[in-house]
N, C-alpha and C. Protein backbone atom coordinates (compact mmCIF):
# COMPACT_ATOMS: atom_id res chain seq x y z
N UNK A 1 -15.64 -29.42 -15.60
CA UNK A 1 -14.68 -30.49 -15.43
C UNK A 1 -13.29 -29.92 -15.24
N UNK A 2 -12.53 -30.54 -14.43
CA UNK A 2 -11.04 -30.13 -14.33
C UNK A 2 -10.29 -29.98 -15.50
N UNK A 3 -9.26 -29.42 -15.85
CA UNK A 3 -8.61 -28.96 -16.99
C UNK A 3 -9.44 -28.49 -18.09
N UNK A 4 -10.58 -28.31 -18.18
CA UNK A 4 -11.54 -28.03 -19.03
C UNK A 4 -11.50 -26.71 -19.62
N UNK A 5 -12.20 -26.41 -20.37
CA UNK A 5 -12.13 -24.87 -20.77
C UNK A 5 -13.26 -24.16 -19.58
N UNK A 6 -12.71 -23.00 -19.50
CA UNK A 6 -13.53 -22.11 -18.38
C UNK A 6 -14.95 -21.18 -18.85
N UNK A 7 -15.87 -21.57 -18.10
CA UNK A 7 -16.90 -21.19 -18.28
C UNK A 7 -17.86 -20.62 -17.22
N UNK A 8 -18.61 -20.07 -17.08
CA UNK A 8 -19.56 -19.33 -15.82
C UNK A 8 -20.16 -20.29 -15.19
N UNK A 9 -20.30 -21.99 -15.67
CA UNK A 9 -21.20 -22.75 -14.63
C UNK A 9 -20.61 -23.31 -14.17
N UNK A 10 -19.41 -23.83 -14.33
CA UNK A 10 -18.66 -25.31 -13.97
C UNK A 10 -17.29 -24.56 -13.37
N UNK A 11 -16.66 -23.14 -13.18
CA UNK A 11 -15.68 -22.68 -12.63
C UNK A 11 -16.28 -21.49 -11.70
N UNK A 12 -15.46 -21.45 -10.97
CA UNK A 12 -15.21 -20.53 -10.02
C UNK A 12 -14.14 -19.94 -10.07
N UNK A 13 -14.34 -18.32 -10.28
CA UNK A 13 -12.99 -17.42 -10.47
C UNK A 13 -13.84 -16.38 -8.95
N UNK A 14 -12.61 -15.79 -8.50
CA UNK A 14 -12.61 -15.18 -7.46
C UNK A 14 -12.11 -13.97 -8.09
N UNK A 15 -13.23 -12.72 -7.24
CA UNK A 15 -13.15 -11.48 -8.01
C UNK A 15 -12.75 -10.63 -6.72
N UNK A 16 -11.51 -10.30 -6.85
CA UNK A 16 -10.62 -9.37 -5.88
C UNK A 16 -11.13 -8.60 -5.39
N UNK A 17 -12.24 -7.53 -5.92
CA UNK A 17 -13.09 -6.56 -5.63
C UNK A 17 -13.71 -6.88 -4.33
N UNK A 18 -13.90 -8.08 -4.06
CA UNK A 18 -14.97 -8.49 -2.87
C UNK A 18 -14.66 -8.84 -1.71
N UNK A 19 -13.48 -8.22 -1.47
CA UNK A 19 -12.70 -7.85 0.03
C UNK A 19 -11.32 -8.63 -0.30
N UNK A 20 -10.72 -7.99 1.30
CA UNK A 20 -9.04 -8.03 1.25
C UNK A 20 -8.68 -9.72 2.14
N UNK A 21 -9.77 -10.12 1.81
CA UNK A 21 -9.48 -11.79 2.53
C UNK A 21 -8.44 -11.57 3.80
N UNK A 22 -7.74 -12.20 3.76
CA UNK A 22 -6.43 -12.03 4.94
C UNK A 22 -5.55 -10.90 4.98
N UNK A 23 -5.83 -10.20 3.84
CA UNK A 23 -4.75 -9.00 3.90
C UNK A 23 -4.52 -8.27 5.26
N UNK A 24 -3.80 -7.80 5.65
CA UNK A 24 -3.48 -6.62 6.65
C UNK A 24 -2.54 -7.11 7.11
N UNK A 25 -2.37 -6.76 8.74
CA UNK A 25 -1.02 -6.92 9.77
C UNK A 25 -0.18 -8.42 9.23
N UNK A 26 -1.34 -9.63 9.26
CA UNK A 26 -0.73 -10.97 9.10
C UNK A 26 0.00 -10.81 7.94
N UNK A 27 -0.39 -10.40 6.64
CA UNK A 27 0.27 -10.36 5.75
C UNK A 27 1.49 -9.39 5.10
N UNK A 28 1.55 -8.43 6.20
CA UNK A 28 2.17 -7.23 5.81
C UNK A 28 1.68 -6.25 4.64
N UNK A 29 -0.09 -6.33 4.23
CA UNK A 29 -0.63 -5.95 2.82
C UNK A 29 -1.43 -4.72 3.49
N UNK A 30 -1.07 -3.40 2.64
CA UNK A 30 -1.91 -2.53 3.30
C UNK A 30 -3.23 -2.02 2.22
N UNK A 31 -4.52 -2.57 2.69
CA UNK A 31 -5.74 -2.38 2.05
C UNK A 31 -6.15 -0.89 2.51
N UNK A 32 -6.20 -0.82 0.82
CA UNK A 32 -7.53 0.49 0.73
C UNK A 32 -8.87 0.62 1.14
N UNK A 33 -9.02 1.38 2.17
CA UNK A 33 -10.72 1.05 2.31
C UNK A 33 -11.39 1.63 1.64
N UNK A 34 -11.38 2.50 0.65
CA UNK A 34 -12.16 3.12 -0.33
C UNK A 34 -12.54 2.22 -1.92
N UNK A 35 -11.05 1.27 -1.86
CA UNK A 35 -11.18 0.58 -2.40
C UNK A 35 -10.78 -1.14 -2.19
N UNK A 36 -11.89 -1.29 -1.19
CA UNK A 36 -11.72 -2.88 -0.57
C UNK A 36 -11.36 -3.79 -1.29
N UNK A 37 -10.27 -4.45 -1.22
CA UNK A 37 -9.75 -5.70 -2.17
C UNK A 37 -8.57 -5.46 -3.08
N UNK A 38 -8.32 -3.88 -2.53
CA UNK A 38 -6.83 -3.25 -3.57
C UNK A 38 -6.09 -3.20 -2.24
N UNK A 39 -4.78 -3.45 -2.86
CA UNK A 39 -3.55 -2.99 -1.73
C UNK A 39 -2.77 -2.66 -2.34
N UNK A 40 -2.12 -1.40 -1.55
CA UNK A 40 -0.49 -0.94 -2.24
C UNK A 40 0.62 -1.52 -2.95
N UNK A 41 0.83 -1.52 -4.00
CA UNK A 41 1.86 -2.26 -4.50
C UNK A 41 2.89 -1.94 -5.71
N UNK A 42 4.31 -2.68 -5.25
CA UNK A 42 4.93 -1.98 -6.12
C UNK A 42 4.71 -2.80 -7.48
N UNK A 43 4.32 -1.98 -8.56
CA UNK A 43 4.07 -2.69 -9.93
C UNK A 43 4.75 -3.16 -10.45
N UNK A 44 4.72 -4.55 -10.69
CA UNK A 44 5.34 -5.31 -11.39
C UNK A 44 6.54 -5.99 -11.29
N UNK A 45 6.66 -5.90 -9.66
CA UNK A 45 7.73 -6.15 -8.71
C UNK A 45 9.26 -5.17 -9.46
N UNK A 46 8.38 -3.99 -10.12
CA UNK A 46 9.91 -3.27 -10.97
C UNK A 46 10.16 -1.55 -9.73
N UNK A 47 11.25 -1.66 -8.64
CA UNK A 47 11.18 -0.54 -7.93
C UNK A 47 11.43 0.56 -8.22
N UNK A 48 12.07 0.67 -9.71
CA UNK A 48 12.00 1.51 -10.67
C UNK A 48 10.72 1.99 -11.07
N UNK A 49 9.67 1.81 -10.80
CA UNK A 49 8.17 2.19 -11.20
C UNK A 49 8.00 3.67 -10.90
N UNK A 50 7.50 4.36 -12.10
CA UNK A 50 7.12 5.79 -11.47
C UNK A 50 5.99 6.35 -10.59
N UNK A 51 5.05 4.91 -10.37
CA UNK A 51 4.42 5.12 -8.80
C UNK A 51 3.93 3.76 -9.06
N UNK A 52 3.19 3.52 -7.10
CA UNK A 52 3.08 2.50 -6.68
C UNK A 52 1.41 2.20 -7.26
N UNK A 53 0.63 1.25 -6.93
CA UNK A 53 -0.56 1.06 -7.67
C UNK A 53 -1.63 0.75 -6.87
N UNK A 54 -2.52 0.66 -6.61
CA UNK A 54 -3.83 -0.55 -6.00
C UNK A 54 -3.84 -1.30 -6.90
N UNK A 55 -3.68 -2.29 -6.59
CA UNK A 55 -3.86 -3.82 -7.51
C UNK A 55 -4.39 -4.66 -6.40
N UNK A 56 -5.13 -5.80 -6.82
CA UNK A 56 -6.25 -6.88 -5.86
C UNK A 56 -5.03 -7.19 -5.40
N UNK A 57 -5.37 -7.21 -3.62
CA UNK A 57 -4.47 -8.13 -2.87
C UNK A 57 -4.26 -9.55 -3.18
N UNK A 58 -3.22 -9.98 -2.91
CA UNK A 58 -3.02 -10.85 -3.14
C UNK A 58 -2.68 -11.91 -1.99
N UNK A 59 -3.12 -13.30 -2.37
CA UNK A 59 -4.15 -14.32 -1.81
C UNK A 59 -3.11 -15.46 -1.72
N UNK A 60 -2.56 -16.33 -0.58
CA UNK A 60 -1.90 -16.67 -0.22
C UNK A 60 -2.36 -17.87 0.39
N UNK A 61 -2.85 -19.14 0.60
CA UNK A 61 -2.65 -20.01 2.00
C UNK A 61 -1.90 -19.88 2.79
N UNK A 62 -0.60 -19.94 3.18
CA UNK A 62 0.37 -19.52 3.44
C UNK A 62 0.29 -17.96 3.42
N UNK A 63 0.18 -17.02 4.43
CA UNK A 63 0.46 -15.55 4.40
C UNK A 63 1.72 -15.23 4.02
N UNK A 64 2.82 -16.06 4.54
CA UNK A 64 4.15 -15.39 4.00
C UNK A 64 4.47 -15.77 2.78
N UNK A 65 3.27 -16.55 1.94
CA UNK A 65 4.19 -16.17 0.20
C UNK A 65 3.41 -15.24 -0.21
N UNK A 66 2.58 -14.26 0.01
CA UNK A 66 2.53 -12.93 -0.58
C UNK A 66 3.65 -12.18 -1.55
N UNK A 67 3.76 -12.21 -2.55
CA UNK A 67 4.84 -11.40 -2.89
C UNK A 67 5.27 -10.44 -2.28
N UNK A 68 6.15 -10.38 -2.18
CA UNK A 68 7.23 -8.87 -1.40
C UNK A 68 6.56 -7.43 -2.38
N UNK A 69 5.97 -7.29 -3.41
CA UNK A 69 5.56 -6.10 -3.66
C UNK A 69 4.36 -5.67 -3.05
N UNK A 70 3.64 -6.70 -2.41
CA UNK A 70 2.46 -5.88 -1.44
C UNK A 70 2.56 -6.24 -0.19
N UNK A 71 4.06 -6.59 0.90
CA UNK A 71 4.48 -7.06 1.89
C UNK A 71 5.14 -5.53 2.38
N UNK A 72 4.59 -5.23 3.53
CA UNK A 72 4.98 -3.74 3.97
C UNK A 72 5.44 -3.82 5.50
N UNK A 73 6.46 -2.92 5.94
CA UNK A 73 6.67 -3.02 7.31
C UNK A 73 6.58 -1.56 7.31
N UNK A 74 5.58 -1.22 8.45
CA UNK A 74 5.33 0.27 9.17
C UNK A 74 5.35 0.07 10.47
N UNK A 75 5.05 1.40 10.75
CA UNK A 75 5.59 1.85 12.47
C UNK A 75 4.68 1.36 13.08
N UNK A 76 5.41 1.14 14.21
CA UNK A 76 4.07 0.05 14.97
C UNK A 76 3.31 0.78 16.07
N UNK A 77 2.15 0.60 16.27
CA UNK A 77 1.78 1.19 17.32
C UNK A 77 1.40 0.56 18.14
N UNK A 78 1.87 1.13 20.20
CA UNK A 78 2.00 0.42 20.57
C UNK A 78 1.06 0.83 21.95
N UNK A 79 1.00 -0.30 22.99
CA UNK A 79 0.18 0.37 24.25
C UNK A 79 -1.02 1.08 23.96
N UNK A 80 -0.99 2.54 23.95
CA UNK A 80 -2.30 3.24 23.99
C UNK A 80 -1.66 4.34 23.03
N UNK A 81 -0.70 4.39 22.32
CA UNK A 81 -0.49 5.39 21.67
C UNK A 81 -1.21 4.99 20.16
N UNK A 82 -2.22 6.21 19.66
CA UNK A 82 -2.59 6.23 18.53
C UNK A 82 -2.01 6.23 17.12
N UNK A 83 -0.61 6.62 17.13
CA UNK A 83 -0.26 6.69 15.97
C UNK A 83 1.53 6.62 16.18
N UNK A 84 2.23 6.38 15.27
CA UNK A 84 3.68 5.77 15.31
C UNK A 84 4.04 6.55 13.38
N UNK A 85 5.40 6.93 13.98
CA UNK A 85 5.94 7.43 12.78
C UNK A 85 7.15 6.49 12.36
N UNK A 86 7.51 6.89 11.05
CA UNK A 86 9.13 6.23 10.59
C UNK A 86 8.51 5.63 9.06
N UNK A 87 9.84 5.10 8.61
CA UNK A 87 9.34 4.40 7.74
C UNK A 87 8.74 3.47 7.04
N UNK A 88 7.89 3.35 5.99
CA UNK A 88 7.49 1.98 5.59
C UNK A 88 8.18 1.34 4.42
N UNK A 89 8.61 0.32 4.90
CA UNK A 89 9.46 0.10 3.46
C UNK A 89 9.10 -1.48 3.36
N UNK A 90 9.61 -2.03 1.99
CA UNK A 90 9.58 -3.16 1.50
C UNK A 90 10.90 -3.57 1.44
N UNK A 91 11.00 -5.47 1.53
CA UNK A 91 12.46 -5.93 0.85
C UNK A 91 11.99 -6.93 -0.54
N UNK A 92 13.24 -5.70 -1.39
CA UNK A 92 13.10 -6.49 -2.77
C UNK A 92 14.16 -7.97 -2.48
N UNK A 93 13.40 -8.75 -2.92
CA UNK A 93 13.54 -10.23 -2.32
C UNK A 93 14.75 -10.47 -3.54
N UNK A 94 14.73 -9.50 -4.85
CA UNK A 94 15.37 -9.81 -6.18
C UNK A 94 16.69 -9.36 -5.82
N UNK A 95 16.61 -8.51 -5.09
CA UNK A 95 18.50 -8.00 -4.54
C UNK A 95 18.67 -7.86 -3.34
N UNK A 96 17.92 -7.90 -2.25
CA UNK A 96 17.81 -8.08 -0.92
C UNK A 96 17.77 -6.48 -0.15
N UNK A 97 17.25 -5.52 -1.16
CA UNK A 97 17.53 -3.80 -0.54
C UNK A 97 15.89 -3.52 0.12
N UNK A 98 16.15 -2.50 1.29
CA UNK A 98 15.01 -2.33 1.14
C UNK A 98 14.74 -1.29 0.43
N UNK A 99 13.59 -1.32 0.53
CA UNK A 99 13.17 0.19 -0.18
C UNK A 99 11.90 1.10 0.24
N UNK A 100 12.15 2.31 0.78
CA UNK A 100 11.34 2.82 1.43
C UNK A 100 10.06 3.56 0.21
N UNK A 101 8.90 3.67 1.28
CA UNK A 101 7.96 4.36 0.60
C UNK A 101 8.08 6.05 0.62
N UNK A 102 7.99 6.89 -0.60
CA UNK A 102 8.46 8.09 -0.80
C UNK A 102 7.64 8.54 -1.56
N UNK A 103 7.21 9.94 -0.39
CA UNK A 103 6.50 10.65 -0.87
C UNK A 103 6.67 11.74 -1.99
N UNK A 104 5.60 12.01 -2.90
CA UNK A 104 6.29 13.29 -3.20
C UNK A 104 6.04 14.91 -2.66
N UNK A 105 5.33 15.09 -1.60
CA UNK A 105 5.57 15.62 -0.66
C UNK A 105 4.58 17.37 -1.96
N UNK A 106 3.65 16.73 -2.31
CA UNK A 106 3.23 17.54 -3.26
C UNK A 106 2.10 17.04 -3.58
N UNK A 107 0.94 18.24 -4.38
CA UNK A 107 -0.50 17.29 -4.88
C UNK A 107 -0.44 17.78 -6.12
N UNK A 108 -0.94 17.15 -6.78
CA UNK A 108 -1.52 17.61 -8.44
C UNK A 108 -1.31 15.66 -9.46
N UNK A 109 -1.44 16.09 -10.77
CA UNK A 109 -1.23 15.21 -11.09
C UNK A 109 0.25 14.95 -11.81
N UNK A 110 0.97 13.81 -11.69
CA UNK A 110 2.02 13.37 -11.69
C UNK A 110 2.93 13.37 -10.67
N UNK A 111 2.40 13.85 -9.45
CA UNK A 111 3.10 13.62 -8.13
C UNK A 111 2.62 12.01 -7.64
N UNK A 112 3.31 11.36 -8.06
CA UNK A 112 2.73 9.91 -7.51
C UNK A 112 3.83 9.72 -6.41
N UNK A 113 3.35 8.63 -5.58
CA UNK A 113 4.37 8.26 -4.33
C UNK A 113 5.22 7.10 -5.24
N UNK A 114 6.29 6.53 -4.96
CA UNK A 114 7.22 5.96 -5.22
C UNK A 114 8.12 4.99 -4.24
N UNK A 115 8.83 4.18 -4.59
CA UNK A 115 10.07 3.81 -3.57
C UNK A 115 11.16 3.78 -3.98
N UNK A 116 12.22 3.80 -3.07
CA UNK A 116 13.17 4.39 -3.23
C UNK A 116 14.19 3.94 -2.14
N UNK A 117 15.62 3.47 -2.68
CA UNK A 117 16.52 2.63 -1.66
C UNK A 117 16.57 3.26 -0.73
N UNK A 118 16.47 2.58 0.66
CA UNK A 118 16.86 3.34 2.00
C UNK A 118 17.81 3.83 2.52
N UNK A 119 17.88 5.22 2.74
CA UNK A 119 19.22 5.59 3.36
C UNK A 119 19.53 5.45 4.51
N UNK A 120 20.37 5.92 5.13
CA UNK A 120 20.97 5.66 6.61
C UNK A 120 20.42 6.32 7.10
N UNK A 121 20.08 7.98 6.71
CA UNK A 121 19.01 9.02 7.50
C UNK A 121 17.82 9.04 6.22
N UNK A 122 16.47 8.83 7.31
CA UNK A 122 15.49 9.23 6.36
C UNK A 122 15.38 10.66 6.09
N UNK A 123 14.65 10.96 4.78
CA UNK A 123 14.10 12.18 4.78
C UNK A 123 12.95 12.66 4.60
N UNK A 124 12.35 13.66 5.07
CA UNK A 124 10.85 13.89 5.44
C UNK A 124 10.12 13.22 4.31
N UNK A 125 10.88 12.96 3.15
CA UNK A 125 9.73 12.33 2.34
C UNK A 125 9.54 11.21 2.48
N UNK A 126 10.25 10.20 3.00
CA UNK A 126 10.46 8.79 3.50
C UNK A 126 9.68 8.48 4.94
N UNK A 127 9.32 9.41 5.61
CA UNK A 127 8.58 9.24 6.83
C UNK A 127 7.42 9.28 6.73
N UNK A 128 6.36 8.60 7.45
CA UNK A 128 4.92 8.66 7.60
C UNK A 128 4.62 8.34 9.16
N UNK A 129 3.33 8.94 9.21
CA UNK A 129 2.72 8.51 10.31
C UNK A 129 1.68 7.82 9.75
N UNK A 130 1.57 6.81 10.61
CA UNK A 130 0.39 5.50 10.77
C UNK A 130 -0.63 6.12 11.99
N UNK A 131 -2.25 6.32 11.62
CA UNK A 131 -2.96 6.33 12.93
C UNK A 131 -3.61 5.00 12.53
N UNK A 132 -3.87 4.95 13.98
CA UNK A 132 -5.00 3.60 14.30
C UNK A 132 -6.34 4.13 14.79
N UNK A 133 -6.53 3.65 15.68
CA UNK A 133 -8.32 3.81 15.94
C UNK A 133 -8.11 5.51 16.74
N UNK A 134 -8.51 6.49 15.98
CA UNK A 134 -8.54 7.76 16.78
C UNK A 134 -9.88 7.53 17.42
N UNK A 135 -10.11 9.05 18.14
CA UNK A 135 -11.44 9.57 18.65
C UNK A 135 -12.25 10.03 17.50
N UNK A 136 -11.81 10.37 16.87
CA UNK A 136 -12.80 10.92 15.17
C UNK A 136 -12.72 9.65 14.23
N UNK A 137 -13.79 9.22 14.01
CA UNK A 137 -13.60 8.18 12.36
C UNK A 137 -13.05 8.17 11.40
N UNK A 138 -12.95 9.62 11.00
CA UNK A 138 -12.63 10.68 9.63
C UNK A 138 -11.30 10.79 10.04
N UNK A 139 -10.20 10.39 11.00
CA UNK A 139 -8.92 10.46 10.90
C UNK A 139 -8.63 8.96 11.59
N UNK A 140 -9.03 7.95 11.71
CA UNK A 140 -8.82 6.70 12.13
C UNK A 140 -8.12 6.35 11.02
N UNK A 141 -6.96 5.50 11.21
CA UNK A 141 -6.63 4.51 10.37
C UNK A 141 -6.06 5.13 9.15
N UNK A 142 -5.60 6.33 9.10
CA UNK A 142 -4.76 6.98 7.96
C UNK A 142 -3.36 7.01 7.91
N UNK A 143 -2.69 7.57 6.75
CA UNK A 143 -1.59 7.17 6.69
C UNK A 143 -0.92 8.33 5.54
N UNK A 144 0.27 9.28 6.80
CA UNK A 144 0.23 10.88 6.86
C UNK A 144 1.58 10.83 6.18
N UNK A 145 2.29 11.80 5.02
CA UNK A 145 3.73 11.82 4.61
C UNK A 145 4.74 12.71 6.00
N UNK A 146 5.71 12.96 5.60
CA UNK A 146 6.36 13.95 6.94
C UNK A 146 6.03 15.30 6.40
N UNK A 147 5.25 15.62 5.45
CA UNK A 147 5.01 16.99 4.99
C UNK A 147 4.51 17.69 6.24
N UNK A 148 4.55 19.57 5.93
CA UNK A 148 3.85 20.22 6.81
C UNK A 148 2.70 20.64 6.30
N UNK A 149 1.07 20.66 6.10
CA UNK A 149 0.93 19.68 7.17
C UNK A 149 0.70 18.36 6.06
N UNK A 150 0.29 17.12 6.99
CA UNK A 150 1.38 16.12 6.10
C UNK A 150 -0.25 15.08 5.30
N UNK A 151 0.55 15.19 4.13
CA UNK A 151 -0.61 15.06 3.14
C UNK A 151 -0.98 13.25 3.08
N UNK A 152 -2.30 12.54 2.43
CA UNK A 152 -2.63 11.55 2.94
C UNK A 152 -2.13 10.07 1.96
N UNK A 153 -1.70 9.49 2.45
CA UNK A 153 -1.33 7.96 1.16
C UNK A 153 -2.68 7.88 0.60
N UNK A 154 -3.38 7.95 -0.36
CA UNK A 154 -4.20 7.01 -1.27
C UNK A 154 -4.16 7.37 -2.56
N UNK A 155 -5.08 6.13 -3.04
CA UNK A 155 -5.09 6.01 -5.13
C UNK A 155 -5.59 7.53 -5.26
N UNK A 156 -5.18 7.69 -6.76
CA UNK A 156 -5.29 8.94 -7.07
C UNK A 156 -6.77 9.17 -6.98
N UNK A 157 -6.96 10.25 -7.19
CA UNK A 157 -8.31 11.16 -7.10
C UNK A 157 -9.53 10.00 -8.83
N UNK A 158 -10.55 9.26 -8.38
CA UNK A 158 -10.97 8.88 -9.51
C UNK A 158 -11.30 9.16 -10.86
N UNK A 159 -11.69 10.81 -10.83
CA UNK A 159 -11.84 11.41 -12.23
C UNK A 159 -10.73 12.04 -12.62
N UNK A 160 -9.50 11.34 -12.25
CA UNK A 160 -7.83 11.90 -12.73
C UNK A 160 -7.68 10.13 -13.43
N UNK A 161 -6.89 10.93 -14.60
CA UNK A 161 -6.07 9.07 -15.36
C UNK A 161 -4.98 9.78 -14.59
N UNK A 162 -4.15 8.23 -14.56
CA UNK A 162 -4.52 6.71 -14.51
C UNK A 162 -4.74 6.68 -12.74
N UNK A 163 -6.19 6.15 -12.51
CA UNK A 163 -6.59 5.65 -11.61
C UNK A 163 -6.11 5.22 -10.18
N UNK A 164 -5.38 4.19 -11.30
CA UNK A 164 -4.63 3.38 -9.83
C UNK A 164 -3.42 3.90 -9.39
N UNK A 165 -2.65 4.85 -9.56
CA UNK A 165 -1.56 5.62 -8.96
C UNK A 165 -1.76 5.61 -7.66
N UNK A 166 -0.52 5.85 -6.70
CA UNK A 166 -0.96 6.66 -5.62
C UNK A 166 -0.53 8.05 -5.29
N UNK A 167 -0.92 8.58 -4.38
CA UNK A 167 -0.69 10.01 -4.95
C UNK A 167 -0.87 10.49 -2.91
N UNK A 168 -0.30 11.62 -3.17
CA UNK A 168 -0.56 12.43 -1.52
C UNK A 168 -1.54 13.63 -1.91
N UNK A 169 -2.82 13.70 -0.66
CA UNK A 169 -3.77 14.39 -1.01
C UNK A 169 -4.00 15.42 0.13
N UNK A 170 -4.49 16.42 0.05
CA UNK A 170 -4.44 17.44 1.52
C UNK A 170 -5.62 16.67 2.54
């Protein structure tokens, strides 16, 4: 029954795990495919966070009320070119800055990626490349820091705490 107490026969809860519903381009939400139904986000809408997270995308009628912490603008790719560099950044809707995604341009643990107010010139840690559909599968659709050579956006390594970090990986 409506307003009722919640129970397994009479409610329906929706379990994030079981894909990224509308997430992607429409929403500005960038899904993990390793982990379908997580997208990048800054935690807790605080840009002060010492890294960004996979947390269940988040679910909208409306695509543009997504919260601004899993709302991303990256380089676009265009025509026939496979991949587009620059930055990806977010606008904190709470002070109107953006804030770019920043690498730490390093692997191990406690190198998590971060954001960080945008400057006038980026710097290699603020840059990424976006590919889209390559000729290899195994490099389709990744997402590279400006490192040399340039290491990969995803959640940390699974048998490392805490989990949901993100982290740059060779």
């Amino acid at each position: 029954t409506c307003n009722g107490g919640k129970d397994n026969v009479q409610n329906w809860t929706l379990d994030p795990s079981v894909g990224a519903g509308a997430a992607g381009p429409a929403t500005g939400e960038l899904v993990n495919f390793s982990q379908f139904g997580r997208c990048l986000d800054v935690a807790n809408f605080v840009v002060t966070s010492p890294s960004m997270i996979a947390y269940p995308c988040k679910q909208a009628p409306d695509p543009t009320n997504v919260g601004w912490n899993q709302r991303w603008t990256v380089p676009m790719l265009t025509g026939s070119n496979t991949s587009a560099t620059g930055s990806i950044l977010t606008n904190d809707l709470t002070d109107g800055n953006d804030y770019c995604l920043t690498s730490p341009q390093a692997v191990g643990y406690g190198n998590w990626v971060t954001v960080t107010k945008c400057p006038n010139t980026l710097p290699a840690s603020m840059e990424w490349t976006v590919y889209g559909k390559t000729s290899t599968y195994a490099t389709s659709y990744e997402i590279t820091d400006g490192s040399s050579p340039g290491l990969c956006l995803q959640p940390s390594d699974p048998n490392s705490m805490p989990t949901d970090m993100f982290d740059a990986a060779n």
